[in-house]
C-alpha atoms as a PDB file:
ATOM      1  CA  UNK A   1      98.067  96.699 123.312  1.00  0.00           C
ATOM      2  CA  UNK A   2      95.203  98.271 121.378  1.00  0.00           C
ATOM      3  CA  UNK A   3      95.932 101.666 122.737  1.00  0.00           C
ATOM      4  CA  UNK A   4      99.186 101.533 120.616  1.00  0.00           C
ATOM      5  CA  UNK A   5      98.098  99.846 117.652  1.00  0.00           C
ATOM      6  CA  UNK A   6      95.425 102.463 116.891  1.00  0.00           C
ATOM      7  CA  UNK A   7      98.050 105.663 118.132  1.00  0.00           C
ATOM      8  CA  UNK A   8     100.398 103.613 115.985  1.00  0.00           C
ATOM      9  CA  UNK A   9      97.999 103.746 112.821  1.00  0.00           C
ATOM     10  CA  UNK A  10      97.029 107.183 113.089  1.00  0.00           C
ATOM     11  CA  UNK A  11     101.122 108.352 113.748  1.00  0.00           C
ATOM     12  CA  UNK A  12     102.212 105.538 110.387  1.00  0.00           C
ATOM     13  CA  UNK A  13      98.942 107.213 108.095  1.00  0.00           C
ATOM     14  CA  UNK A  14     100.347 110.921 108.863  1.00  0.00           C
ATOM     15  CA  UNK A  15     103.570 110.165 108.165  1.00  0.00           C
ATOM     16  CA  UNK A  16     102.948 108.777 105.206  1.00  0.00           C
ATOM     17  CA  UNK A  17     100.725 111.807 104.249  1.00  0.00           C
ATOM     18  CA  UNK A  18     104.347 113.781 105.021  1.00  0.00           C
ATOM     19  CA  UNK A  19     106.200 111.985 102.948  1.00  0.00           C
ATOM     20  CA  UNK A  20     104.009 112.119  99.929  1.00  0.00           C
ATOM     21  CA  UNK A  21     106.278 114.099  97.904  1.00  0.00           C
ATOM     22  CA  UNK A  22     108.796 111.447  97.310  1.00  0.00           C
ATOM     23  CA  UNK A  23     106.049 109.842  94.993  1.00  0.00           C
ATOM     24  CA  UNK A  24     106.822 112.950  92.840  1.00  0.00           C
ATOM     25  CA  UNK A  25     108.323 112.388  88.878  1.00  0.00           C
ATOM     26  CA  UNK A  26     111.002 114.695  89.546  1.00  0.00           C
ATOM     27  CA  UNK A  27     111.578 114.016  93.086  1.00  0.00           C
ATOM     28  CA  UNK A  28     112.168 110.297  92.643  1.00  0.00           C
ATOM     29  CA  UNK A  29     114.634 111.083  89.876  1.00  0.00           C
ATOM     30  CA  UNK A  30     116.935 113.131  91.714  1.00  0.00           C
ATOM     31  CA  UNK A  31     117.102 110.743  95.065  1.00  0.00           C
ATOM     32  CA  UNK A  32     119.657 108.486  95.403  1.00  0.00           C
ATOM     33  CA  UNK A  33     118.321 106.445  98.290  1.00  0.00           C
ATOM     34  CA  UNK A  34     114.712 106.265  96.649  1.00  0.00           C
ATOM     35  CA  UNK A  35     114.571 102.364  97.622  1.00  0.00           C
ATOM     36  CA  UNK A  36     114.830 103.008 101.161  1.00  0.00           C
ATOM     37  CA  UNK A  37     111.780 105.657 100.705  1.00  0.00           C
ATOM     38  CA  UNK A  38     109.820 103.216  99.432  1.00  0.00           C
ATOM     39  CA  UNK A  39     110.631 100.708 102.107  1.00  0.00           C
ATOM     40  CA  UNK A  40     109.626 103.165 104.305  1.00  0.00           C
ATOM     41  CA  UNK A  41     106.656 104.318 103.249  1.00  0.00           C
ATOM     42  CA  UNK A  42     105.791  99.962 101.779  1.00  0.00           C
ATOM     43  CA  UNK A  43     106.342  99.865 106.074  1.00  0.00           C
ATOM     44  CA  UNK A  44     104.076 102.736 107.050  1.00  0.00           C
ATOM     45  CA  UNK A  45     100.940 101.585 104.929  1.00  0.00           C
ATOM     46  CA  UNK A  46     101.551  98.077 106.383  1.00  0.00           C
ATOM     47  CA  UNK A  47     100.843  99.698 109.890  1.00  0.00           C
ATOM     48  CA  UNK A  48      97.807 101.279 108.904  1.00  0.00           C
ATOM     49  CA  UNK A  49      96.760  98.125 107.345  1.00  0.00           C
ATOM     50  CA  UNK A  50      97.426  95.685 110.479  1.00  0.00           C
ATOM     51  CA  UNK A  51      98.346  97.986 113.218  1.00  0.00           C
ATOM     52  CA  UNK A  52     101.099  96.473 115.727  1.00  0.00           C
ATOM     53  CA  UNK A  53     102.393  97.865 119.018  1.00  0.00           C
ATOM     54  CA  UNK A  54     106.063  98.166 117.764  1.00  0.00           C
ATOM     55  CA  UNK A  55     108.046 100.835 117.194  1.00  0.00           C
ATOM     56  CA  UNK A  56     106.966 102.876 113.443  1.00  0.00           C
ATOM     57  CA  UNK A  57     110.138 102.551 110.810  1.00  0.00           C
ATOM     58  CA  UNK A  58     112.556 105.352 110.977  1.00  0.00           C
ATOM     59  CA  UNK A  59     112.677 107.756 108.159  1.00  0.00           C
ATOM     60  CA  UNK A  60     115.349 107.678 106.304  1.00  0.00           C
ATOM     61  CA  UNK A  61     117.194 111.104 105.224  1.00  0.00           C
ATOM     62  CA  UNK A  62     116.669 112.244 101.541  1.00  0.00           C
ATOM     63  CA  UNK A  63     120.198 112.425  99.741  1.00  0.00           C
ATOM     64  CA  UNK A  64     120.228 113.679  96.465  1.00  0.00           C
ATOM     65  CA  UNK A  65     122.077 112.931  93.021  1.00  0.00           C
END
């Protein structure tokens, strides 16, 4: 469905904008689930990229060192 792809793009691009600061120096030193951050936001650019009508990737909860 088109409808969804685009809403889905648009949702996956401002979520990624939210979750910028994990691409901070200090930030990514001091999280101890940094891979699945990176997954998630590796996920998120790939629906802005090609758009699909499935459910966006759940973000994962920061847990620090």
């Amino acid at each position: 469905d088109d409808a969804k792809k685009k809403i889905n793009a648009k949702m996956a691009k401002e979520q990624l904008k939210e979750s910028d600061w994990v691409g901070l120096i200090d930030v990514r030193a001091k999280l101890s689930n940094l891979s699945a951050w990176d997954t998630y936001r590796a996920s998120l650019r790939d629906f802005i990229i090609n758009p699909k009508p499935d459910e966006l990737p759940l973000k994962p909860n920061a847990i620090w060192k």
